[in-house]
Protein backbone atom coordinates (compact mmCIF):
# COMPACT_ATOMS: atom_id res chain seq x y z
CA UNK A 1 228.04 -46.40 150.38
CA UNK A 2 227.49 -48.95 147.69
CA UNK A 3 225.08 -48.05 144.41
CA UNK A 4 222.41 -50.26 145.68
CA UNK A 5 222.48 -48.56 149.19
CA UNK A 6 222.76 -45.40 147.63
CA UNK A 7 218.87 -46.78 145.29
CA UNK A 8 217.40 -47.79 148.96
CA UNK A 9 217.38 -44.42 150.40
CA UNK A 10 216.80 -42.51 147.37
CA UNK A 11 213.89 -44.92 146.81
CA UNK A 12 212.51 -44.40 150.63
CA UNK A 13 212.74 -40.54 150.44
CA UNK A 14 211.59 -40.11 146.55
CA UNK A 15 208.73 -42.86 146.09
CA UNK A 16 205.81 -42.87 146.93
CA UNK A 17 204.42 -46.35 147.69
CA UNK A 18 200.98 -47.25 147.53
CA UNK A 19 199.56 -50.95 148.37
CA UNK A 20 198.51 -53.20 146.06
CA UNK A 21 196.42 -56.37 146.01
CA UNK A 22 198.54 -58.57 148.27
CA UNK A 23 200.19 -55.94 150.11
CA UNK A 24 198.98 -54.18 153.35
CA UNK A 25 199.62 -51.30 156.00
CA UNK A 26 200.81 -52.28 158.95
CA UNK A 27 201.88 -50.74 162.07
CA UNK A 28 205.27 -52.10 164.38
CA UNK A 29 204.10 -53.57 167.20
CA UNK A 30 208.16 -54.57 168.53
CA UNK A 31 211.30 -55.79 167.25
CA UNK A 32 211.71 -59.65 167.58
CA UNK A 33 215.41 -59.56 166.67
CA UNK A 34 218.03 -58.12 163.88
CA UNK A 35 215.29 -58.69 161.15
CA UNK A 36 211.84 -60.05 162.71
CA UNK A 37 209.37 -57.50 163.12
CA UNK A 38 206.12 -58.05 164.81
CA UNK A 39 202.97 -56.14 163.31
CA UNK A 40 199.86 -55.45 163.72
CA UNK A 41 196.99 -55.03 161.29
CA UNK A 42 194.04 -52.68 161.03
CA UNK A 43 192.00 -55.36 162.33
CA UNK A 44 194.56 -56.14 165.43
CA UNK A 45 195.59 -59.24 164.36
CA UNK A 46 199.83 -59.67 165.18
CA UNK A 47 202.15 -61.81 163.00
CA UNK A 48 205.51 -61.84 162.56
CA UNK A 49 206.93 -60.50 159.10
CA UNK A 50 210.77 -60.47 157.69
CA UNK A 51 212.92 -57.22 157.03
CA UNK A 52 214.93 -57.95 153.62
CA UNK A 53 218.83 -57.53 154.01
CA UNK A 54 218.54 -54.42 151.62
CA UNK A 55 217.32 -52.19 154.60
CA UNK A 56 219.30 -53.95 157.27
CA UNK A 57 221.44 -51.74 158.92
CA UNK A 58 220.62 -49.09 156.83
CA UNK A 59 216.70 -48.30 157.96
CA UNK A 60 215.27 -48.95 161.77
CA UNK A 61 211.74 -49.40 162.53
CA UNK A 62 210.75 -48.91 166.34
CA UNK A 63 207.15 -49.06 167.82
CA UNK A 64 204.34 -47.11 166.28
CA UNK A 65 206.08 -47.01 162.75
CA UNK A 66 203.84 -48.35 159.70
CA UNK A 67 205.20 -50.27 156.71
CA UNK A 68 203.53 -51.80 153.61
CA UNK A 69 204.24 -55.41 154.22
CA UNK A 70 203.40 -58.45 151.02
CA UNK A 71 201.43 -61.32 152.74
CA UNK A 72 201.64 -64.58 151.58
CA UNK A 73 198.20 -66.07 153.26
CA UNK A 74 198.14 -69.45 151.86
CA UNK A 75 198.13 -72.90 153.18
CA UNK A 76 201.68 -74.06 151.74
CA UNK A 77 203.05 -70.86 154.33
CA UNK A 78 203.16 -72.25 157.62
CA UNK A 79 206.23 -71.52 158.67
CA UNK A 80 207.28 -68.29 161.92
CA UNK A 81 207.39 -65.52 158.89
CA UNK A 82 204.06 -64.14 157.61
CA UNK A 83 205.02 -61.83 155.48
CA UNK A 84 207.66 -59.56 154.24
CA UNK A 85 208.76 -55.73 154.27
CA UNK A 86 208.48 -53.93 151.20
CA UNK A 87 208.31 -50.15 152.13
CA UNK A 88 208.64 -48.31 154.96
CA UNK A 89 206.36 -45.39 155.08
CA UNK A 90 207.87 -41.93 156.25
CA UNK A 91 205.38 -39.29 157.69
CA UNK A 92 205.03 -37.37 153.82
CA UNK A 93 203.91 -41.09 152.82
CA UNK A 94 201.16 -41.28 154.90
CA UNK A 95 200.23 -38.38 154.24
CA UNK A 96 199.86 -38.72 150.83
CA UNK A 97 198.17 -42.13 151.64
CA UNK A 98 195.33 -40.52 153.17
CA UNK A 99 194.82 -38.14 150.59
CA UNK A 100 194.19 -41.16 148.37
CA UNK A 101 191.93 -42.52 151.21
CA UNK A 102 193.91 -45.66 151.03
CA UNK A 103 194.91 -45.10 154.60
CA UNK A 104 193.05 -47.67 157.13
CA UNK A 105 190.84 -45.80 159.21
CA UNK A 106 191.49 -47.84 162.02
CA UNK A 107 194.75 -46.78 162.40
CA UNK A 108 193.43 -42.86 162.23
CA UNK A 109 190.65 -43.60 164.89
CA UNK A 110 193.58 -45.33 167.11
CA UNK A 111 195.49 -41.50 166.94
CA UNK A 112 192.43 -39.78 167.71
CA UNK A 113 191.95 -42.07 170.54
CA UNK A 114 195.60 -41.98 171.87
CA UNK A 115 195.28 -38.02 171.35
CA UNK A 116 192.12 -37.47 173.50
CA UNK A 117 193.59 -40.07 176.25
CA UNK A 118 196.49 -37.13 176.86
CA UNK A 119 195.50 -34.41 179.48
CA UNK A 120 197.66 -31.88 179.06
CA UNK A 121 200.55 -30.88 176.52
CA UNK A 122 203.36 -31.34 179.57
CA UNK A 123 201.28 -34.87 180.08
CA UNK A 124 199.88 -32.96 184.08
CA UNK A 125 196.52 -33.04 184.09
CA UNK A 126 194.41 -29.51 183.16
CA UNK A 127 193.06 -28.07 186.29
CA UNK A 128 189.40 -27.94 186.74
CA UNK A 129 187.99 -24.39 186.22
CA UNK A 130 187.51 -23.71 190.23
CA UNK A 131 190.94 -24.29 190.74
CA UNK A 132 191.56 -21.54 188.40
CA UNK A 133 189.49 -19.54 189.55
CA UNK A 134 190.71 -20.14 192.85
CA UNK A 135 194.46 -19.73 191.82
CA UNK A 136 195.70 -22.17 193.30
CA UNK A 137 196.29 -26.20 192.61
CA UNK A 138 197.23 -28.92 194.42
CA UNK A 139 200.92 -28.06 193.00
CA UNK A 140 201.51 -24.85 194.56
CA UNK A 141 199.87 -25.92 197.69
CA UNK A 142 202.61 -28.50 198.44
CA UNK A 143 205.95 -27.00 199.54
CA UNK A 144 208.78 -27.02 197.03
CA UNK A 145 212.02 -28.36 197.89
CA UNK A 146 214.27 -28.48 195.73
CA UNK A 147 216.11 -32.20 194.96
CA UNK A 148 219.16 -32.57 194.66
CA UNK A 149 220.76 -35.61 192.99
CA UNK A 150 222.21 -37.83 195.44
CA UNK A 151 224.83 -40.19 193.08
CA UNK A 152 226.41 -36.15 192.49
CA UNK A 153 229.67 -35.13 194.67
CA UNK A 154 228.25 -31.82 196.54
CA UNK A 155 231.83 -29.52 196.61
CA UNK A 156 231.38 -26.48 199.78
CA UNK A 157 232.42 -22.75 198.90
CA UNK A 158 235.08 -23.12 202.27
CA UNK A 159 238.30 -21.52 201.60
CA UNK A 160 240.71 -23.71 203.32
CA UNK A 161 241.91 -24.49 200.00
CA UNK A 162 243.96 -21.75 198.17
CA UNK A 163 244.69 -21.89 194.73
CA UNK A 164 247.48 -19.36 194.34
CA UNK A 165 250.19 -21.76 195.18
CA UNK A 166 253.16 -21.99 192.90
């Protein structure tokens, strides 16, 4: 790994980036190819920023991620690329973020939202406190049969075969 590879990651792990006056948190809404990144910010609006060849092939962003993007919101910029990627932020950087209350809060009411929208931990709904009561759901009432996979070669246990030959 080159020196200047070597800088990247140190710098991603180490630093801790905080945005300044023309650059803003944003989180991934998709990949658009090997360095076009759609985002989305705070106030939902979606444009399409560049990823500079220093993280290319070296960092991935995937949906849900947040990065500190520099915006170039002028007149003279009317070309597919809003913006460009300066840091990625790792979970200890937004972290830290909030503790500066530089973090947008519409990106923590968004978590609390998506949070609140999931019923249980295993994603089944909770039962109701009759069924408890009860002891029974509508899962145990239905008979379990077990599935088997049908793309899977099912071998018997017949012993026409014998394995002792020599």
């Amino acid at each position: 790994m080159s020196r200047s590879r070597k800088h990247v990651t140190t710098q991603l792990t180490t630093e801790y980036p905080e945005p300044t006056e023309n650059q803003n948190i944003v989180r991934v809404v998709g990949t658009r190819g090997t360095n076009q990144v759609e985002v989305e910010f705070p106030n939902l609006e979606k444009v399409l920023v560049m990823m500079p060849t220093r993280f290319q092939k070296l960092v991935w962003t995937k949906k849900n991620d947040y990065l500190i993007i520099t915006t170039d919101r002028t007149e003279v910029n009317r070309g597919k690329f809003k913006g460009i990627i300066e840091h990625i932020l790792l979970p200890q950087h937004i972290k830290h973020l909030k503790d500066e209350g530089k973090w947008p809060e519409q990106f923590d009411d968004e978590k609390k939202q998506e949070s609140e929208n999931i019923p249980g931990e295993d994603g089944n709904p909770q039962s109701t406190p009759e069924e408890e009561e009860d002891g029974s759901s509508s899962d145990e009432d239905s008979s379990f049969e077990e599935e088997t996979n049908p793309n899977r070669i099912v071998f018997s246990d017949s012993d026409d075969y014998d394995d002792d030959d020599d």
